[in-house]
C-alpha atoms as a PDB file:
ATOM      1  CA  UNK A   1      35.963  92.428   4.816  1.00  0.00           C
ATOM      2  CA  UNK A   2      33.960  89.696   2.850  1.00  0.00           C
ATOM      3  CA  UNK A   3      33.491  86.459   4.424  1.00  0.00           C
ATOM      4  CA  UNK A   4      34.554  83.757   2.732  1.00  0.00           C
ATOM      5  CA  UNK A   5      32.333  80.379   2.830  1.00  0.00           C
ATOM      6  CA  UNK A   6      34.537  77.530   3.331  1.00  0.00           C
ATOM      7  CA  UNK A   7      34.696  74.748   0.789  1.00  0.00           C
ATOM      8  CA  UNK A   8      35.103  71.067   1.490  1.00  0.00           C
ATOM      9  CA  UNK A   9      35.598  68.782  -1.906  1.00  0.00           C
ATOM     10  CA  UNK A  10      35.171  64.780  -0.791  1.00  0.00           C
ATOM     11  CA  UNK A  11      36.457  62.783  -3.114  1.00  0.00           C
ATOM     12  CA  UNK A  12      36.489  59.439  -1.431  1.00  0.00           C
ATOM     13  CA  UNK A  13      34.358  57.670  -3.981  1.00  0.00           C
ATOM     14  CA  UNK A  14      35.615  59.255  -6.984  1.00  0.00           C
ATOM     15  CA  UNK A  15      39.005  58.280  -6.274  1.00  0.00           C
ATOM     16  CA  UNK A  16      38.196  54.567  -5.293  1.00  0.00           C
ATOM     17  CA  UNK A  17      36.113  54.279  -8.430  1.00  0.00           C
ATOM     18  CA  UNK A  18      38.871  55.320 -10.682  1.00  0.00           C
ATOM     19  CA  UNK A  19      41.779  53.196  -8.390  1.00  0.00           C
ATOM     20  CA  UNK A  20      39.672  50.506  -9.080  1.00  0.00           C
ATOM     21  CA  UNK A  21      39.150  51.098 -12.823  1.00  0.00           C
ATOM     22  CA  UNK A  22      43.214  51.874 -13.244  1.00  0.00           C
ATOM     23  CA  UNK A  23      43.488  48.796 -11.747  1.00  0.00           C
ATOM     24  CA  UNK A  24      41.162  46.268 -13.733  1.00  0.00           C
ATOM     25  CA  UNK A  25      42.721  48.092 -16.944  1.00  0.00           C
ATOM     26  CA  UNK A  26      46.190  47.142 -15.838  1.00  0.00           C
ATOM     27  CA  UNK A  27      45.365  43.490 -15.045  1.00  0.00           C
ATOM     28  CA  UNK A  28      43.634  43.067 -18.580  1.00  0.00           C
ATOM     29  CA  UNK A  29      46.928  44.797 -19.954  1.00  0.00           C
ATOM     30  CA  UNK A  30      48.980  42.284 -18.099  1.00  0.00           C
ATOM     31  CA  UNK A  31      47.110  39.031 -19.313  1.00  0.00           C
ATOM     32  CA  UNK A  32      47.337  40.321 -22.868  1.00  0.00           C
ATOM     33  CA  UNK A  33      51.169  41.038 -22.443  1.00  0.00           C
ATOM     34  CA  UNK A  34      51.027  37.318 -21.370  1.00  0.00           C
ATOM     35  CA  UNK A  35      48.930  35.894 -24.213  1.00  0.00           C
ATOM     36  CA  UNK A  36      51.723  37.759 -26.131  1.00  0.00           C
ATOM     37  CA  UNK A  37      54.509  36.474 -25.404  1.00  0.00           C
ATOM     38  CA  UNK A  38      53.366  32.926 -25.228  1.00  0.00           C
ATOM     39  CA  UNK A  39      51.976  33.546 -28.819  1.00  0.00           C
ATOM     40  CA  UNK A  40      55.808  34.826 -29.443  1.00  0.00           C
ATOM     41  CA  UNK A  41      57.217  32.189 -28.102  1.00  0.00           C
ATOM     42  CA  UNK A  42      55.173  29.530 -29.654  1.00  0.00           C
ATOM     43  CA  UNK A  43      55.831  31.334 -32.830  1.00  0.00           C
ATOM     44  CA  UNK A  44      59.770  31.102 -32.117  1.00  0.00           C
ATOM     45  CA  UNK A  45      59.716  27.190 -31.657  1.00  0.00           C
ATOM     46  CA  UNK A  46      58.043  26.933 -34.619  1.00  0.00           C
ATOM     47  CA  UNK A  47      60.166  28.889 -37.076  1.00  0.00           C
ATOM     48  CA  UNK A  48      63.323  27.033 -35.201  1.00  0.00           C
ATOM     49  CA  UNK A  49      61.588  23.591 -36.027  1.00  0.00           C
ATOM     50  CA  UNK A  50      60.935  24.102 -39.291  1.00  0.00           C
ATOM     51  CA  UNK A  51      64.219  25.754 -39.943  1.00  0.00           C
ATOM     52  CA  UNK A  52      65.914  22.844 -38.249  1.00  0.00           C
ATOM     53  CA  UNK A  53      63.763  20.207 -41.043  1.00  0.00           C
ATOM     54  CA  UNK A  54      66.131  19.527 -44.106  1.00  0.00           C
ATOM     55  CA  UNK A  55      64.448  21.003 -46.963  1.00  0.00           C
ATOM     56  CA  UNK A  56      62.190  18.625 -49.509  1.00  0.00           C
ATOM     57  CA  UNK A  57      63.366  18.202 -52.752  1.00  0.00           C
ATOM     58  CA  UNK A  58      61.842  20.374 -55.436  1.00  0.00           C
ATOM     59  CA  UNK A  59      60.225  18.123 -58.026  1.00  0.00           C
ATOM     60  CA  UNK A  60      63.682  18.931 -60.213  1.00  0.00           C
ATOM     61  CA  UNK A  61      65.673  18.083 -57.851  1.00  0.00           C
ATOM     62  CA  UNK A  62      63.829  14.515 -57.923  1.00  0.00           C
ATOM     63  CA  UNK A  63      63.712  13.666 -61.422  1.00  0.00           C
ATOM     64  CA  UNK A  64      67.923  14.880 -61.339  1.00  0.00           C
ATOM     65  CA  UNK A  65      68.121  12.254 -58.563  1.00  0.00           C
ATOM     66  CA  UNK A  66      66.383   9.418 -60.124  1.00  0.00           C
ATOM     67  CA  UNK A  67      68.501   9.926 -62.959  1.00  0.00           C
ATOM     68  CA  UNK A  68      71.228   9.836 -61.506  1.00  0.00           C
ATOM     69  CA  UNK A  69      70.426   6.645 -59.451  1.00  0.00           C
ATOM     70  CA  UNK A  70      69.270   5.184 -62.532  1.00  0.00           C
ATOM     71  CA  UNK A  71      72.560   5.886 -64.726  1.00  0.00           C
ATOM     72  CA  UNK A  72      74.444   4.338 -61.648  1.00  0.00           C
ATOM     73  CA  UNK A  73      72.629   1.534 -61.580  1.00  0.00           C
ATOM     74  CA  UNK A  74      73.092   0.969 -65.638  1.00  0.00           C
ATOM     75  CA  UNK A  75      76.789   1.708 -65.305  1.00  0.00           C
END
């Protein structure tokens, strides 16, 4: 029989290296999520505001109005 040489693989390092690498990769994912949905949210607030502000008059609409007050005002 052939005698086999016994292998031993240590891995300590490697492993802690790329634990520690998963981990700093999911932390920067997490902040950006965050930045995200504050940026979404922001974003949301806005577009209720502005959908809540009556609309201004288009320059039409304006001279129809002042012609209207005035023709009130004559009559």
């Amino acid at each position: 029989m052939s005698k086999k040489s016994k292998i031993t693989i240590t891995r300590a390092e490697d492993f802690s290296e790329i634990e520690t690498e998963l981990s700093d990769a999911m932390e920067y994912l997490d902040e950006t999520n965050q930045r995200i949905a504050t940026m979404l949210r922001e974003h949301a607030l806005t577009s209720a505001e502005e959908a809540e502000k009556p609309a201004m008059p288009t320059e039409e609409e304006n001279t129809s109005q002042d012609k209207a007050a005035t023709n009130r005002q004559d009559g």
